[in-house]
C-alpha atoms as a PDB file:
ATOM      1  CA  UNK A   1      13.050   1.962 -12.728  1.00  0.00           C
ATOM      2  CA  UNK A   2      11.153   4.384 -10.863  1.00  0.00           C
ATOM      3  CA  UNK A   3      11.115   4.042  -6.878  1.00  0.00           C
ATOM      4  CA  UNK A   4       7.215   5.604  -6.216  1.00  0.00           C
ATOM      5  CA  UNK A   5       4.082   5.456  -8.102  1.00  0.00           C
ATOM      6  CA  UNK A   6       1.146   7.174  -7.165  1.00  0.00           C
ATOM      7  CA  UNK A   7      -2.667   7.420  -7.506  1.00  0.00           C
ATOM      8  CA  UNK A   8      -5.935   8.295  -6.373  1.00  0.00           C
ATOM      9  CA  UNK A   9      -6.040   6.186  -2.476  1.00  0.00           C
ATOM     10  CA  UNK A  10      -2.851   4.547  -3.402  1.00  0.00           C
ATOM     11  CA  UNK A  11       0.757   4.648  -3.579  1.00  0.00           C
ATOM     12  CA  UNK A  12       3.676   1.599  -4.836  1.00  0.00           C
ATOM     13  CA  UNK A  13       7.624   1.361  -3.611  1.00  0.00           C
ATOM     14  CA  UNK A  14      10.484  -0.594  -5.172  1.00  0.00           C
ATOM     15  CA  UNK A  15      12.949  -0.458  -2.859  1.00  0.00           C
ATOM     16  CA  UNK A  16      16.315  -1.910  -5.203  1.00  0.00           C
ATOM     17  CA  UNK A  17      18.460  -2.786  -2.833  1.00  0.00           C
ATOM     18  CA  UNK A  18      16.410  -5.436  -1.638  1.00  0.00           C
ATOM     19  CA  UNK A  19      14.592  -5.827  -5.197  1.00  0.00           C
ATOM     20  CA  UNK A  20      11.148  -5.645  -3.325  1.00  0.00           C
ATOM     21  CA  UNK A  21       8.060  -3.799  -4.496  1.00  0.00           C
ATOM     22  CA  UNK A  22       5.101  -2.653  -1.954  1.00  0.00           C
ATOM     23  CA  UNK A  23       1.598  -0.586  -2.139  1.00  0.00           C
ATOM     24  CA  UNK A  24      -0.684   1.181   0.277  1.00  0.00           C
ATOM     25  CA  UNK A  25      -4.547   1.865  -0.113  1.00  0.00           C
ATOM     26  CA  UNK A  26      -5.103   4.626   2.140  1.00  0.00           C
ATOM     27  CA  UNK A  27      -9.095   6.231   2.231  1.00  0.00           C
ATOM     28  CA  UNK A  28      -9.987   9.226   4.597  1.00  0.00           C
ATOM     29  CA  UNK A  29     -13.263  10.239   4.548  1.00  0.00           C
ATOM     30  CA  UNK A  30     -15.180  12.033   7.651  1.00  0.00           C
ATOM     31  CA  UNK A  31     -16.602   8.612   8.451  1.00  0.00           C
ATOM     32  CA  UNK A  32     -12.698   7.609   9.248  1.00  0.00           C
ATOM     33  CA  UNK A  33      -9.912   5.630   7.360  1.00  0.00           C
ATOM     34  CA  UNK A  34      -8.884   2.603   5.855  1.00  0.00           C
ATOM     35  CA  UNK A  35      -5.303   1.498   5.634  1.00  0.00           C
ATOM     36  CA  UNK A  36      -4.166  -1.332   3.610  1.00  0.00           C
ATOM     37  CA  UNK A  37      -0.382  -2.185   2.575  1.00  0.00           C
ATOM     38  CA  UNK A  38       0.529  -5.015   0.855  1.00  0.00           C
ATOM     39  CA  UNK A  39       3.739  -6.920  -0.655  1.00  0.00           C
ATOM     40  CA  UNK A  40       3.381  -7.034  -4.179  1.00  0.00           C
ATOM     41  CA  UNK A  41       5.222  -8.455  -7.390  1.00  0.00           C
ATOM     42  CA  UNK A  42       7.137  -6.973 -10.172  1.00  0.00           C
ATOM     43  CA  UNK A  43       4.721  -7.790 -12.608  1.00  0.00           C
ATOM     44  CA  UNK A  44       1.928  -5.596 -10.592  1.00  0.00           C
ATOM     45  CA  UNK A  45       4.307  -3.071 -10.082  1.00  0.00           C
ATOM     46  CA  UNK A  46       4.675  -2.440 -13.643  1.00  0.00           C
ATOM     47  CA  UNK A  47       1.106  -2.544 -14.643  1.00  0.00           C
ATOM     48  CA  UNK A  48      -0.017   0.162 -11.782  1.00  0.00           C
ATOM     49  CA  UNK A  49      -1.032   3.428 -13.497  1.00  0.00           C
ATOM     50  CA  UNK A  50      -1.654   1.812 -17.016  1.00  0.00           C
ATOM     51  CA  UNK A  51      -5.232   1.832 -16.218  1.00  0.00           C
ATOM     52  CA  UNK A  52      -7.697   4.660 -17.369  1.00  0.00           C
ATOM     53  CA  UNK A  53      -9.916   3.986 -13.950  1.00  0.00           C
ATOM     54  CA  UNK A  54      -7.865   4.160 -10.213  1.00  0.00           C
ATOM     55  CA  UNK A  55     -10.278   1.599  -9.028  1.00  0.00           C
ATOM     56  CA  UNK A  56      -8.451  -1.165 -11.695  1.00  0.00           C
ATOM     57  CA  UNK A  57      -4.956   0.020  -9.975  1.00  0.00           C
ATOM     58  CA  UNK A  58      -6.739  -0.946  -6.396  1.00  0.00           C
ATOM     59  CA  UNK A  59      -8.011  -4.135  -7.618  1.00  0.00           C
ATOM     60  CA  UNK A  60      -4.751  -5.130  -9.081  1.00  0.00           C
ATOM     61  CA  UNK A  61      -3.104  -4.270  -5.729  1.00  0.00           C
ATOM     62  CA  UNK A  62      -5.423  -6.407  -3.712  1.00  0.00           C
ATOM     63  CA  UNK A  63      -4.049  -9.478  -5.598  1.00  0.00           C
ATOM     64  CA  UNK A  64      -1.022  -9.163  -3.474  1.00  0.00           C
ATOM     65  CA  UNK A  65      -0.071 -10.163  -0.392  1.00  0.00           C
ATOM     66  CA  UNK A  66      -1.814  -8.197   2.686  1.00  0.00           C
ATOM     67  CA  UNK A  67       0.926  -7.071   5.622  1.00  0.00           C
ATOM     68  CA  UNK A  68      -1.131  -4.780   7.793  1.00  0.00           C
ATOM     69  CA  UNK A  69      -4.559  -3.196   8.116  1.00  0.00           C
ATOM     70  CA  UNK A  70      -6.084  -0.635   9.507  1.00  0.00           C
ATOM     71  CA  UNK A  71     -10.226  -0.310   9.884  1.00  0.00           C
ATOM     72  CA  UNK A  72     -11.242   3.003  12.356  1.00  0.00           C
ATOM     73  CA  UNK A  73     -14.357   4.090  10.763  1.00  0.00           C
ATOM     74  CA  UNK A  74     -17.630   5.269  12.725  1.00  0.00           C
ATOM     75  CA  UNK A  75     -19.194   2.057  12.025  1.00  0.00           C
ATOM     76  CA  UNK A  76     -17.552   0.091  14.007  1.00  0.00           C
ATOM     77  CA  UNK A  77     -18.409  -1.303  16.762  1.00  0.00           C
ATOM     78  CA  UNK A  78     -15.345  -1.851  18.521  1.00  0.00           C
ATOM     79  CA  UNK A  79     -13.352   1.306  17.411  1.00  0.00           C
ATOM     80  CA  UNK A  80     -10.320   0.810  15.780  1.00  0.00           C
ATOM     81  CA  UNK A  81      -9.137  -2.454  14.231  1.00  0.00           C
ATOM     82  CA  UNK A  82      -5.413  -2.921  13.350  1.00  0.00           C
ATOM     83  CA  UNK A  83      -4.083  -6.013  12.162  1.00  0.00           C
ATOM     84  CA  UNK A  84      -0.422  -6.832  11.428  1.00  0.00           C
ATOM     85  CA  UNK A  85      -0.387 -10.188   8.644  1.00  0.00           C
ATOM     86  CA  UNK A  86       3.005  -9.902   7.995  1.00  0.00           C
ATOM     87  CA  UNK A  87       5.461  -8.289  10.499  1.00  0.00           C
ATOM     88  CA  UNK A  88       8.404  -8.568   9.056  1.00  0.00           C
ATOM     89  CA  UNK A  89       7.208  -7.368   5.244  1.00  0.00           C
ATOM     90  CA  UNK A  90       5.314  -4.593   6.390  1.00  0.00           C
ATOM     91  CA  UNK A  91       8.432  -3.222   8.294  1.00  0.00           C
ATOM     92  CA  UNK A  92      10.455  -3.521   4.986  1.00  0.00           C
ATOM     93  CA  UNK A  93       7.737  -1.482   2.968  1.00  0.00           C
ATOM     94  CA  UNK A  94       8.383   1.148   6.359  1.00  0.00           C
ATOM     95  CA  UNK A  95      11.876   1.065   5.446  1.00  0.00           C
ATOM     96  CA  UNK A  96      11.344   1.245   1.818  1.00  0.00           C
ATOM     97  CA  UNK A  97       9.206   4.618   2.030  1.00  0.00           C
ATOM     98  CA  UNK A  98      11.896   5.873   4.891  1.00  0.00           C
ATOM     99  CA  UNK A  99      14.162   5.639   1.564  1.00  0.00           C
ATOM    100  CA  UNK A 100      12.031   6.977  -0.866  1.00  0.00           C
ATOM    101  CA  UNK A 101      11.274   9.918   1.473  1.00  0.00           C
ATOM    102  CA  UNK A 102      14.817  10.390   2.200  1.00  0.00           C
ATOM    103  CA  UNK A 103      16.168  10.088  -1.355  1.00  0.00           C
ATOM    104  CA  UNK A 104      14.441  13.319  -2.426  1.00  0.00           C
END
């Protein structure tokens, strides 16, 4: 099975050693960026990229479970909002793109 799948604003891991499967939703824009990652299942790992329109891939993503956010756009109000829902998944997805990145 592939290790990395990618799209338009996102990218999916499998990491098989630990049989886990991850995504990140990542916009830039000039008004700032939007970072999402999430833990997410087999099942949604297999159907991302099947769909004609990106914006089915994201929605299918956001079924999963949220680890960390990231919200520093020019509209807010309090600059940069970073949350971290799931400590110790979102530092297995870090160590699952470490892996990826390393493996090429």
């Amino acid at each position: 099975m592939e290790t990395k799948k990618k799209g338009n604003n996102w990218t999916a891991y499998y990491n098989p050693e630990t049989n886990r499967y991850f995504a990140e939703i990542l916009y830039i824009s000039r008004e700032g960026m939007e970072d999402y990652n999430y833990e997410i299942t087999q099942e949604i790992y297999e159907k991302l990229g099947t769909f004609r329109d990106d914006s089915d891939n994201i929605e299918l993503i956001r079924t999963g479970d949220i680890t960390y956010s990231l919200e520093n756009t020019m509209y807010g109000t309090l600059g940069p909002e970073r949350l971290v829902w799931d400590e110790e998944a979102d530092e297995a997805m870090k160590e699952t793109i470490k892996k990826n990145e390393s493996d090429k």
